[in-house]
Protein backbone atom coordinates (compact mmCIF):
# COMPACT_ATOMS: atom_id res chain seq x y z
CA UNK A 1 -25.40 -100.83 44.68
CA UNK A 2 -26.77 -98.51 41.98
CA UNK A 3 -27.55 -99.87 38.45
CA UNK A 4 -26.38 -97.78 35.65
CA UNK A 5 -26.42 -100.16 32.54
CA UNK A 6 -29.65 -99.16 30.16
CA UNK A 7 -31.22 -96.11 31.69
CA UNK A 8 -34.89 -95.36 32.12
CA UNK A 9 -36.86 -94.65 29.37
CA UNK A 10 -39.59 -91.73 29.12
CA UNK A 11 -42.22 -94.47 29.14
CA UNK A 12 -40.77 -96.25 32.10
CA UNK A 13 -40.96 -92.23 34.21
CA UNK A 14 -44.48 -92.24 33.27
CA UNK A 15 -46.77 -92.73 36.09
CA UNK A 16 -48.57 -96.43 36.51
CA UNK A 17 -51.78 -95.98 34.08
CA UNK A 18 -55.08 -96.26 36.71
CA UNK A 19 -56.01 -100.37 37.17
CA UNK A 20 -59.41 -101.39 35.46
CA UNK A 21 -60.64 -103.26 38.34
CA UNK A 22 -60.69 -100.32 41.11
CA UNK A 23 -63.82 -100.02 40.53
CA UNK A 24 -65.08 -103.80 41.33
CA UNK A 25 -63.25 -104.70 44.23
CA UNK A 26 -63.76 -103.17 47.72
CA UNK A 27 -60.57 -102.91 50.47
CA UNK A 28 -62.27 -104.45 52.99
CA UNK A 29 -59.36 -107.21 54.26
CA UNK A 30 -57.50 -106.54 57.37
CA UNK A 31 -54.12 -107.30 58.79
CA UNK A 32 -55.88 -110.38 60.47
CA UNK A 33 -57.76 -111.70 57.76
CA UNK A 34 -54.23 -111.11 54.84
CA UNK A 35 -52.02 -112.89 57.84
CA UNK A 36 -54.19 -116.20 58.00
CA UNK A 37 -55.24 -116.35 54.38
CA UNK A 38 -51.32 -116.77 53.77
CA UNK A 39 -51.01 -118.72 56.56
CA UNK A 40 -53.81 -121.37 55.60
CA UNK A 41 -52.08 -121.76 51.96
CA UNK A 42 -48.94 -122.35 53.22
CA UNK A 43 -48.15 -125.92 55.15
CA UNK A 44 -51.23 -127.98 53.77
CA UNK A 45 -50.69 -131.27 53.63
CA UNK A 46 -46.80 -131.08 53.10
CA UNK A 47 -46.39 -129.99 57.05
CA UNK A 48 -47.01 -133.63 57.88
CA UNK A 49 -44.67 -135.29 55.37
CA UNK A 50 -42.25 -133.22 54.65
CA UNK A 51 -40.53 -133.13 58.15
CA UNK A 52 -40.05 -136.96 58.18
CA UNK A 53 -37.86 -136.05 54.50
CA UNK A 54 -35.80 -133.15 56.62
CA UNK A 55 -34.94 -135.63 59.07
CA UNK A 56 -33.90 -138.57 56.71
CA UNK A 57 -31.91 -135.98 55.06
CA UNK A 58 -30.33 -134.13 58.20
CA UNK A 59 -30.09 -137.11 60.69
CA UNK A 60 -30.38 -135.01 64.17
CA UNK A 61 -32.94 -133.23 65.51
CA UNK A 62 -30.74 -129.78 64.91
CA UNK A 63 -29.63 -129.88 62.26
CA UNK A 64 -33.47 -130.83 61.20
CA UNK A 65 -34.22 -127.06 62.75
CA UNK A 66 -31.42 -125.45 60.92
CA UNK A 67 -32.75 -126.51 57.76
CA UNK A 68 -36.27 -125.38 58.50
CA UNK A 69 -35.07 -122.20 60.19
CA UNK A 70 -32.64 -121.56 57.05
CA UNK A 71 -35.35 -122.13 54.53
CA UNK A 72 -37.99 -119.73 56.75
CA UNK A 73 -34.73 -116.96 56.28
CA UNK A 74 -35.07 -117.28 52.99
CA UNK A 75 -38.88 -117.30 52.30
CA UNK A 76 -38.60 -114.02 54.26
CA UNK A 77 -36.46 -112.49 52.11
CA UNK A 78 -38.77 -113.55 49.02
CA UNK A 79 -41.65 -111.97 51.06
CA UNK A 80 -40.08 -108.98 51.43
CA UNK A 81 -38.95 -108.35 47.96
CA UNK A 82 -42.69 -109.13 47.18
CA UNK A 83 -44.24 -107.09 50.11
CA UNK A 84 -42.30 -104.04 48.88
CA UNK A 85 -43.93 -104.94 44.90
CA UNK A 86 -47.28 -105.21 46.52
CA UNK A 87 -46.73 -102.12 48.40
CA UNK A 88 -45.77 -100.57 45.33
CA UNK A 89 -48.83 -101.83 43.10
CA UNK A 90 -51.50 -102.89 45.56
CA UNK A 91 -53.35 -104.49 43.00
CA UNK A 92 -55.73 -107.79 41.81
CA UNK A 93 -53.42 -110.27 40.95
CA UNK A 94 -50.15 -109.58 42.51
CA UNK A 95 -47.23 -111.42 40.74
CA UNK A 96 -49.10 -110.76 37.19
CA UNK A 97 -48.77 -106.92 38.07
CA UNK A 98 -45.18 -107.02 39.14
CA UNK A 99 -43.98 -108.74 36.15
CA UNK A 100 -46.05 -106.50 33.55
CA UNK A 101 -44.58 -103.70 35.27
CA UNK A 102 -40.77 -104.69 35.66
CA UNK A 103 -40.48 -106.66 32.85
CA UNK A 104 -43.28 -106.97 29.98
CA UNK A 105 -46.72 -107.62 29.51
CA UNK A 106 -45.95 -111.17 28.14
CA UNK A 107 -44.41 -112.07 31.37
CA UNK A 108 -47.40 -111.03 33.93
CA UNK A 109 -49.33 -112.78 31.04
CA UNK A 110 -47.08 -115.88 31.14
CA UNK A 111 -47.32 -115.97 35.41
CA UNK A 112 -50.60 -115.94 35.22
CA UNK A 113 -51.08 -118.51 32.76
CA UNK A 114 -48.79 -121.15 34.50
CA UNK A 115 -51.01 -119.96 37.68
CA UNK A 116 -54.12 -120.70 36.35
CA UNK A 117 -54.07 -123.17 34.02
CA UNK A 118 -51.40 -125.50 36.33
CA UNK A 119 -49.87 -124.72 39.51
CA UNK A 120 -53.13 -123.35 41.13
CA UNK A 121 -55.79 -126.15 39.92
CA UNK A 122 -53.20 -128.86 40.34
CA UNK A 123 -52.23 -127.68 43.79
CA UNK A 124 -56.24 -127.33 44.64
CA UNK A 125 -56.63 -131.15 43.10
CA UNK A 126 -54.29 -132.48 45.34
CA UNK A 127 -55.22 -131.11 48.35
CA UNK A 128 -58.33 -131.78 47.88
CA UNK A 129 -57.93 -135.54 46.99
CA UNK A 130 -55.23 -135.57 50.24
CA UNK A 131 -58.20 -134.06 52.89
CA UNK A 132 -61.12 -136.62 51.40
CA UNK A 133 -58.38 -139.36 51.84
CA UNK A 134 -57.58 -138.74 55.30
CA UNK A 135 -61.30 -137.76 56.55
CA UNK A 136 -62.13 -141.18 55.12
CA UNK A 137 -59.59 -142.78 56.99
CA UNK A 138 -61.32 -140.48 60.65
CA UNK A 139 -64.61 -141.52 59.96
CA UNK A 140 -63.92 -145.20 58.31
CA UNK A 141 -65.64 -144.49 55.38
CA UNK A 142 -66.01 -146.19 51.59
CA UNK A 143 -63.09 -144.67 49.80
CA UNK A 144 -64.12 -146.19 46.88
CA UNK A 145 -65.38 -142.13 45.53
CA UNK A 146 -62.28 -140.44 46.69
CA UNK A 147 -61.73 -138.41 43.53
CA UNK A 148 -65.92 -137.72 42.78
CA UNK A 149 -65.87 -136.62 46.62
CA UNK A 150 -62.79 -134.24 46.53
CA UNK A 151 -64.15 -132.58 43.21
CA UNK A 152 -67.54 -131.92 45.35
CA UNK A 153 -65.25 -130.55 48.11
CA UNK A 154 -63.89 -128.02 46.03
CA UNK A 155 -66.75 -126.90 44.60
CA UNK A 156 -68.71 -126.89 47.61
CA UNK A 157 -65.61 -124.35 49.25
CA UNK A 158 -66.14 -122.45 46.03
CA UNK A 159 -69.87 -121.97 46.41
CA UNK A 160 -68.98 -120.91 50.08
CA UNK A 161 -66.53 -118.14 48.76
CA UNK A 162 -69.38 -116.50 46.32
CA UNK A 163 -71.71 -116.51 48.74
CA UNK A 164 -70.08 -113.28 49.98
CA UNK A 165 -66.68 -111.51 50.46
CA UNK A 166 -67.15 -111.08 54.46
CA UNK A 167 -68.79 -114.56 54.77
CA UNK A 168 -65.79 -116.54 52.56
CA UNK A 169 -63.11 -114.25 54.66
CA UNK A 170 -64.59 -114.79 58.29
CA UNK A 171 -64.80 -118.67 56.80
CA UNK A 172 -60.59 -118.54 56.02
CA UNK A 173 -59.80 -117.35 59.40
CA UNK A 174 -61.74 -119.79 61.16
CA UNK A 175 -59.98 -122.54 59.30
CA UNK A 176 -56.68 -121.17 59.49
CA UNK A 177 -56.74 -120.97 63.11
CA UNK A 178 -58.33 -124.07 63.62
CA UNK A 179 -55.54 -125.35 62.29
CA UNK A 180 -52.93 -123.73 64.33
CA UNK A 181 -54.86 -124.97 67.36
CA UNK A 182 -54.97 -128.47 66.20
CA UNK A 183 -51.17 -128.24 65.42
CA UNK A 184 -49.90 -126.77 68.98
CA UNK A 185 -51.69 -129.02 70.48
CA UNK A 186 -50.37 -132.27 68.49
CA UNK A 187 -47.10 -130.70 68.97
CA UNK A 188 -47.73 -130.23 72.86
CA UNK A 189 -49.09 -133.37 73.36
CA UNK A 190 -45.88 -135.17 71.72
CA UNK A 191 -43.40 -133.09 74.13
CA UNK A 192 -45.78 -133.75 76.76
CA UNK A 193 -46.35 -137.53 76.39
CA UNK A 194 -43.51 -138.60 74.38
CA UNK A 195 -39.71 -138.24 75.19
CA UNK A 196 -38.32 -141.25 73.33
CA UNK A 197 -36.55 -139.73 70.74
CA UNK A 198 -33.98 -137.56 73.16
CA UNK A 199 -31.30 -139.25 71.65
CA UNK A 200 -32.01 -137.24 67.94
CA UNK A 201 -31.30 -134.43 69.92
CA UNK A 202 -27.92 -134.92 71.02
CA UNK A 203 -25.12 -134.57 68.17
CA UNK A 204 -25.74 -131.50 66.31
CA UNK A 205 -24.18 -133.03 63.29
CA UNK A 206 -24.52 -136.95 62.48
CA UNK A 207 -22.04 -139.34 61.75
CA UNK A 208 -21.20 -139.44 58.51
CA UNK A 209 -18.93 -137.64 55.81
CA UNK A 210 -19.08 -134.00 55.64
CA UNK A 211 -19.90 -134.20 52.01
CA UNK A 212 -22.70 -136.70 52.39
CA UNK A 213 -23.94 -134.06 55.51
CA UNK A 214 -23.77 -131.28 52.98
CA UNK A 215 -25.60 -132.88 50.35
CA UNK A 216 -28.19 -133.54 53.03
CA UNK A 217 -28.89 -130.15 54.75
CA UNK A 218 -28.97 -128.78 51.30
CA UNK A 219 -31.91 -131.63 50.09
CA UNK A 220 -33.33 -130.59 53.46
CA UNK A 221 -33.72 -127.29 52.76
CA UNK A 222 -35.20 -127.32 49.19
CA UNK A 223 -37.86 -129.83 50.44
CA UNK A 224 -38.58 -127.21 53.39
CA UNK A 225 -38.58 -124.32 51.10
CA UNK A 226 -40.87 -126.41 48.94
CA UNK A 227 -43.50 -127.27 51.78
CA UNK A 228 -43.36 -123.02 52.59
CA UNK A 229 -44.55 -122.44 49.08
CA UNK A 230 -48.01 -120.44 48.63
CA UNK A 231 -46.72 -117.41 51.02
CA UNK A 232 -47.28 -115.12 47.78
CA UNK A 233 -51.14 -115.56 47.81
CA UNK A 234 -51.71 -112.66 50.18
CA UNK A 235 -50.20 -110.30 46.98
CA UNK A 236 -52.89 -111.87 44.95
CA UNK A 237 -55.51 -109.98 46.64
CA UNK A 238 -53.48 -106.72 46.94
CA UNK A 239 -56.62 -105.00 45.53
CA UNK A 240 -59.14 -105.85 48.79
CA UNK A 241 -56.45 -104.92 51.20
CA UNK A 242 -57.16 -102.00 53.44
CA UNK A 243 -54.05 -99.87 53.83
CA UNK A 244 -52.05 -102.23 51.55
CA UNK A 245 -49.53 -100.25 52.11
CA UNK A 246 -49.09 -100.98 56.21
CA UNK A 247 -50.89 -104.50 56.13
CA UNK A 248 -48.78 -106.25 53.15
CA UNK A 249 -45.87 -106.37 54.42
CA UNK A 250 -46.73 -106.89 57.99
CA UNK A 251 -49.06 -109.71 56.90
CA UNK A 252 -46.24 -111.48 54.79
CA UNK A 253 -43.47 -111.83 57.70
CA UNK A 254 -46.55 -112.67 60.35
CA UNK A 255 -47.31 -115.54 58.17
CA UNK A 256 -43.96 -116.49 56.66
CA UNK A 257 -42.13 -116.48 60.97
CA UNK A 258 -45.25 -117.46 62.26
CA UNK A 259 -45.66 -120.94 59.70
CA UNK A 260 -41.78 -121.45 60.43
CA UNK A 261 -42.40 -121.15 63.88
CA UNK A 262 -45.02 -123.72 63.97
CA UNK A 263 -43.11 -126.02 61.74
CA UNK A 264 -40.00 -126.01 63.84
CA UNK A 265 -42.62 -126.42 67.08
CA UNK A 266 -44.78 -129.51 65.63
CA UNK A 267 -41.06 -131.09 63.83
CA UNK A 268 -39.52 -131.36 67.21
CA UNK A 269 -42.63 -132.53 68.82
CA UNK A 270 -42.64 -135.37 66.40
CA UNK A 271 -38.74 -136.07 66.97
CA UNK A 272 -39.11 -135.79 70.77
CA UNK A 273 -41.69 -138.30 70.62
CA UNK A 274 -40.54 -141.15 68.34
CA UNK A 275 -37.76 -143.65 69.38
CA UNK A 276 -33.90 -142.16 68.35
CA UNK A 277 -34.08 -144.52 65.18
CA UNK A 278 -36.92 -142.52 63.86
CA UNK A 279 -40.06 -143.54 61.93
CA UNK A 280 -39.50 -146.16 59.44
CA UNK A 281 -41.17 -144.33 56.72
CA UNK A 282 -40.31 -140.33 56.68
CA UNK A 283 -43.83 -139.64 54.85
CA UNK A 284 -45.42 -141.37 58.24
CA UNK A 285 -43.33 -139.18 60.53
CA UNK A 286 -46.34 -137.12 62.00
CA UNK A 287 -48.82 -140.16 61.89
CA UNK A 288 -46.22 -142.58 64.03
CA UNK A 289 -44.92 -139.71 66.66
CA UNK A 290 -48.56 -138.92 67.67
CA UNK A 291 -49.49 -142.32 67.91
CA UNK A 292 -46.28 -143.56 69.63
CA UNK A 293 -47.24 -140.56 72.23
CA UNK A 294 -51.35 -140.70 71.89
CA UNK A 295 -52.10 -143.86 70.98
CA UNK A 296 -55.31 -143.78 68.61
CA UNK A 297 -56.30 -140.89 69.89
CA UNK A 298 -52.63 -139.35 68.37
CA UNK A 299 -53.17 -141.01 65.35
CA UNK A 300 -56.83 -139.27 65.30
CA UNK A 301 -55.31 -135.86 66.39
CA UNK A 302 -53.47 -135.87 63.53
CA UNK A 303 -55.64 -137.12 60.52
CA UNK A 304 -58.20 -134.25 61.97
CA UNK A 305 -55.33 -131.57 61.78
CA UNK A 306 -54.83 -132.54 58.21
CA UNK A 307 -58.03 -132.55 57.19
CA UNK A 308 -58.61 -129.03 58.42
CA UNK A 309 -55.29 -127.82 57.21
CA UNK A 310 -56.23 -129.24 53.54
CA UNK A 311 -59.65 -127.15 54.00
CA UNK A 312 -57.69 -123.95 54.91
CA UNK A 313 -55.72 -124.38 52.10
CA UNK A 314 -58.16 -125.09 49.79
CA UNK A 315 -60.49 -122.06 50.44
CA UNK A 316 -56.74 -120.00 50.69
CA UNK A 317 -55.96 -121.72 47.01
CA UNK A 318 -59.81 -121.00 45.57
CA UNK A 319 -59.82 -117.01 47.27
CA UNK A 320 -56.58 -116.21 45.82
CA UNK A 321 -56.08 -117.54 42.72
CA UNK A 322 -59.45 -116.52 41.20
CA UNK A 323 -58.14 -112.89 41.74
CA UNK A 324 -55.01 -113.91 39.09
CA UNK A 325 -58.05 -114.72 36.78
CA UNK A 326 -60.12 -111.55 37.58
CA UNK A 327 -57.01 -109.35 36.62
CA UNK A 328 -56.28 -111.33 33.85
CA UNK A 329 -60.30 -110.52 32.11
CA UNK A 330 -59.81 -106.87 32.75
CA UNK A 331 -56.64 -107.09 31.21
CA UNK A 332 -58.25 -108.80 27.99
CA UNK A 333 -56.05 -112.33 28.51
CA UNK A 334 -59.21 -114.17 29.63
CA UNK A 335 -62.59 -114.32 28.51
CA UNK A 336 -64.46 -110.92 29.53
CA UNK A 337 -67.14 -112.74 31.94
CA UNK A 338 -64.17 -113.81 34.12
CA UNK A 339 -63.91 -110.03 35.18
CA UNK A 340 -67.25 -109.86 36.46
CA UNK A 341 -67.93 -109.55 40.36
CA UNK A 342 -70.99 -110.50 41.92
CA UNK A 343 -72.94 -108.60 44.34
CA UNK A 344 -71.25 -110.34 47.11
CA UNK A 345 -67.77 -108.13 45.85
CA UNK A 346 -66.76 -111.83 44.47
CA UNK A 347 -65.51 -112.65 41.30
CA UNK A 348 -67.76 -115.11 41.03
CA UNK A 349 -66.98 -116.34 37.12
CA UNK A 350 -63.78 -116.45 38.29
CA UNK A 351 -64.03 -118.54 40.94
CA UNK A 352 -65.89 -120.87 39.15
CA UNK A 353 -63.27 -121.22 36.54
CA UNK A 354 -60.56 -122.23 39.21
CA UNK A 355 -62.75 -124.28 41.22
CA UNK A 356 -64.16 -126.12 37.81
CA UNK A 357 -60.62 -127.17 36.18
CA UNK A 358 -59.87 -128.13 39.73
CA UNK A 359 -62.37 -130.82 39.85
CA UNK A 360 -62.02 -131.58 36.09
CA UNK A 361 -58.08 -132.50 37.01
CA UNK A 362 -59.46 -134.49 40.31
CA UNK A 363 -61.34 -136.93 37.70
CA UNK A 364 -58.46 -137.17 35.65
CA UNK A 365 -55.89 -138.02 37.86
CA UNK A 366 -52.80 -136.23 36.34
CA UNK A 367 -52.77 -133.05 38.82
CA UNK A 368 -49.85 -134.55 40.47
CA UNK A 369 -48.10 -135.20 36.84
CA UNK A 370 -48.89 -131.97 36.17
CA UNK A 371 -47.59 -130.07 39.07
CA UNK A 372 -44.71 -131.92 38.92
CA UNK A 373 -43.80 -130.24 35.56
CA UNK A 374 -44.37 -126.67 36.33
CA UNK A 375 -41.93 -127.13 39.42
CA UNK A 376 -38.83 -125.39 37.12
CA UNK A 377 -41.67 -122.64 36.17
CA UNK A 378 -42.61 -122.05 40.09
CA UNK A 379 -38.76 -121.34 40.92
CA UNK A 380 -38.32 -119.26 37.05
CA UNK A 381 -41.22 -116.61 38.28
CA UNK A 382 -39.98 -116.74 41.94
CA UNK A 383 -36.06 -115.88 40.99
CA UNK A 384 -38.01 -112.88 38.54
CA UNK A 385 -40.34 -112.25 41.35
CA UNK A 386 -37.12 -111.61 43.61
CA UNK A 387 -35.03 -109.51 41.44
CA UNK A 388 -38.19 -107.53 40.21
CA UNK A 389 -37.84 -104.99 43.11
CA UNK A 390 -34.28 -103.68 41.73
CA UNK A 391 -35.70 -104.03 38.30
CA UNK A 392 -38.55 -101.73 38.92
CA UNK A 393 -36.55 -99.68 41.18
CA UNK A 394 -34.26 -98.90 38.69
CA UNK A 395 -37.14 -98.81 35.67
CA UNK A 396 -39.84 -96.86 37.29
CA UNK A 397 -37.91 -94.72 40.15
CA UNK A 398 -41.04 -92.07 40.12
CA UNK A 399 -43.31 -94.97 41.46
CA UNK A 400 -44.74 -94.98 45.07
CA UNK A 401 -42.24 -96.83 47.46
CA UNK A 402 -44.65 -97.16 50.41
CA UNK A 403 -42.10 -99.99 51.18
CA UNK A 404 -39.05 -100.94 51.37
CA UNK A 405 -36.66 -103.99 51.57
CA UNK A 406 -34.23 -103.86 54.32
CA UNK A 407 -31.33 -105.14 53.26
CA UNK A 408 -32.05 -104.06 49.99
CA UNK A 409 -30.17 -105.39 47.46
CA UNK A 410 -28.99 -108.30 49.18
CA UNK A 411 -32.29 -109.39 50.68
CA UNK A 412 -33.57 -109.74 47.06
CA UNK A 413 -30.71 -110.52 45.33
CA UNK A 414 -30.31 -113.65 47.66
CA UNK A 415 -33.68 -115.12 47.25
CA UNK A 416 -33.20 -114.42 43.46
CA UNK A 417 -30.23 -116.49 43.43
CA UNK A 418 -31.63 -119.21 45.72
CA UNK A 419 -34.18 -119.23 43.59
CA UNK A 420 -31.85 -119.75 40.23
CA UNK A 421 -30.30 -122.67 42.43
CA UNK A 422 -33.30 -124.64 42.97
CA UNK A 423 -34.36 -124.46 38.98
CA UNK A 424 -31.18 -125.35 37.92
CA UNK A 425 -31.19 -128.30 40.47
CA UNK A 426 -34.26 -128.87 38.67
CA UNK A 427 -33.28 -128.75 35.19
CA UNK A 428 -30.51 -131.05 36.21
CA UNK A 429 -32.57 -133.78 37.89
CA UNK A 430 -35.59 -134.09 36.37
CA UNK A 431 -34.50 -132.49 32.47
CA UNK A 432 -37.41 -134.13 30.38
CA UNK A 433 -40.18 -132.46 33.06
CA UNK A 434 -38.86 -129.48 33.19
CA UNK A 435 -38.91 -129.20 29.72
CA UNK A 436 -42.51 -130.10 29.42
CA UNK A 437 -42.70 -127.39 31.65
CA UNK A 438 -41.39 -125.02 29.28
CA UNK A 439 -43.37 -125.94 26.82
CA UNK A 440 -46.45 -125.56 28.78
CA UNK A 441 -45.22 -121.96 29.90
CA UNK A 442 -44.65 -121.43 26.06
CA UNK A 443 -48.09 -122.77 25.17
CA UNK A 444 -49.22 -119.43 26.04
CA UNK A 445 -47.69 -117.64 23.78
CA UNK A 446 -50.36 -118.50 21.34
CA UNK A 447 -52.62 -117.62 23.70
CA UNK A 448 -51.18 -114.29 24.50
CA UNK A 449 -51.20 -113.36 20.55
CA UNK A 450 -54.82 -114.28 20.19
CA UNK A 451 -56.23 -112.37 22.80
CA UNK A 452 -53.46 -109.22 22.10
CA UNK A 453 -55.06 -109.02 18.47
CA UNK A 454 -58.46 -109.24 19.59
CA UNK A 455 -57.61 -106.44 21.93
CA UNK A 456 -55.93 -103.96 19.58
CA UNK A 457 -59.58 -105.09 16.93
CA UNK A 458 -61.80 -103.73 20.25
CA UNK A 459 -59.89 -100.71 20.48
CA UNK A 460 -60.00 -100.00 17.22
């Protein structure tokens, strides 16, 4: 479907000016080490709440899988609108360089404003605060210092990652596929020792009014969409990947069919162990199954897989996003000793910002406050993150296509539109946060102008 409305401009068939951090970063990530970084992100704590919400919302055990199966189709297709963008530009910071180079400046600016100053710190805050909570429940500790101990977490995972680019990577994989251990085996041990919830798997529909049904699988599936979110951090790093080219896109739909394939394993382990009437609370879905199966020792199983899920996706949250901040120095949109590295190949100032306003929200309390009003932003940059590829395809048709969509435009036109869905659904529900969410995306605009001028004064 070719786009003829506003043709390319000389400017736009210029060739992408050379990236000012190719010198400081080294391509030393593999397919391995790109597949479990986005793996770890993705499913921290949310994999252990968010099924018991797809079931309340669904009612069978099928229907449950549809909507986690549906809402894995459609991460894909955001993945591979984004692999063929990081293909493209295999460069530090990801999203920021896609939306600089379809769109404008302002917008990679804007992305990596909400990133950094929001939806990466809050995100780090609250998985942090979620693993201390639970590994004081495992080892019946004080939780009297829950907040003062997850701000030493993070920082102690951030000190890990500038000790050294190998170390911090070799570190992620460990974590990531402890993780998917812990989780099969949860999962097997619920199939194996459970078998009183059969009766959620017989109807494939429930009950009720088709309407009510609808209304259901569709809640279903923007609550499983939202526990898939983070599957973009892999593009962060596009600058340390070797053979970007080859490993980004294979590393996005490992990760993206690999998480949904684990979800829909461990979801109807939990349903195959619980009794048909299901957990009374949906947020204790994991916590009940594995201890209606396992006893203690279920209950145990669990609280240790979340604890070393939250880690993965801590180190995941503190690896990736400092490269959004790294970009952003070299681009003059953060202060210059952001864009340092370190001899480790880290950006260590970097890190230290993200890690620092994480803990600083952690004291304060309001992470979750805070998240909650950049949710319209997180679905505004993923709709322009999906229709970016036929942006820049028709914008910049000299660049590299290393890449390319299948499907294309449908794939990315559909996750585009899904996208638009779930931030009007947004706007509609929850109007006064998503307008403070706005206006926190709009704060930077300030921001942006200072840092332009002092820019244009340097060249000068």
């Amino acid at each position: 479907m070719p786009i003829t409305a506003l043709p390319p401009t000389a400017e736009d068939l210029a060739p992408l000016p050379p990236e000012p951090d190719d010198a400081s970063l080294t391509r030393e990530l593999t397919l391995l080490d790109a597949t479990l970084l986005n793996a770890g992100v993705m499913q921290a704590a949310t994999l252990f709440i968010v099924p018991g919400i797809v079931f309340a919302n669904t009612g069978t055990a099928w229907l449950a899988a549809l909507a986690w199966i549906s809402a894995g189709a459609l991460t894909w297709c955001g993945a591979a609108a984004f692999a063929e963008l990081g293909a493209r530009y295999p460069r530090a910071g990801g999203p920021l360089v896609f939306f600089e180079r379809a769109y404008s400046p302002f917008w990679g600016f804007a992305f990596g404003w909400t990133l950094v100053t929001v939806i990466q710190p809050a995100s780090i805050a609250a998985v942090a605060v979620a693993c201390v909570t639970y590994l004081e429940a495992l080892l019946a500790l004080n939780a009297t210092q829950t907040t003062g101990s997850a701000a030493l977490l993070i920082m102690a995972v951030t000190a890990g990652h500038i000790a050294g680019f190998r170390r911090s990577a070799t570190a992620q994989n460990v974590l990531t596929s402890a993780k998917i251990a812990l989780l099969t085996v949860v999962a097997a041990s619920c199939f194996w020792f459970g078998g009183d919830g059969a009766g959620a798997f017989g109807a494939f529909v429930p009950a009720a009014p088709l309407t009510r049904t609808t209304a259901g699988f569709g809640a279903a599936v923007a609550a499983a969409l939202w526990a898939f979110s983070g599957w973009t951090s892999v593009t962060f790093v596009g600058g340390e990947l070797r053979e970007p080219a080859a490993t980004l896109p294979r590393a996005m739909t490992y990760s993206v069919v690999g998480v949904t394939a684990l979800t829909l394993l461990v979801t109807l382990g939990f349903l195959w162990a619980l009794p048909t009437s299901g957990p009374a609370d949906p947020d204790r879905l994991a916590l009940d199954a594995a201890g209606h199966a396992l006893g203690t020792l279920g209950e145990r199983l669990v609280a240790m897989a979340v604890v070393v899920s939250c880690l993965a996706a801590i180190s995941g949250l503190v690896f990736s996003g400092s490269r959004i901040i790294f970009a952003m120095a070299r681009r003059g949109w953060f202060p210059p000793h952001a864009g340092a590295t370190s001899g480790g190949r880290v950006p260590r100032n970097a890190m230290l910002y993200l890690g620092g306003w994480a803990s600083v929200l952690t004291f304060t309390g309001r992470y979750d406050e805070l998240f909650t009003y950049a949710v319209v932003a997180v679905w505004l940059f993923a709709m322009l993150g999906g229709l970016a590829v036929i942006v820049v395809r028709h914008r910049h048709p000299n660049d590299t296509r290393p890449y390319e969509v299948p499907g294309y435009p449908y794939v990315p036109a559909v996750f585009g539109v899904a996208s638009w869905a779930l931030m009007l659904q947004t706007l509609w529900t929850s109007p006064v946060q998503a307008l403070i969410g706005a206006i926190l995306v709009l704060a930077g605009l300030p921001v942006y102008w200072y840092f332009g001028k002092r820019a244009e004064g340097n060249r000068a």
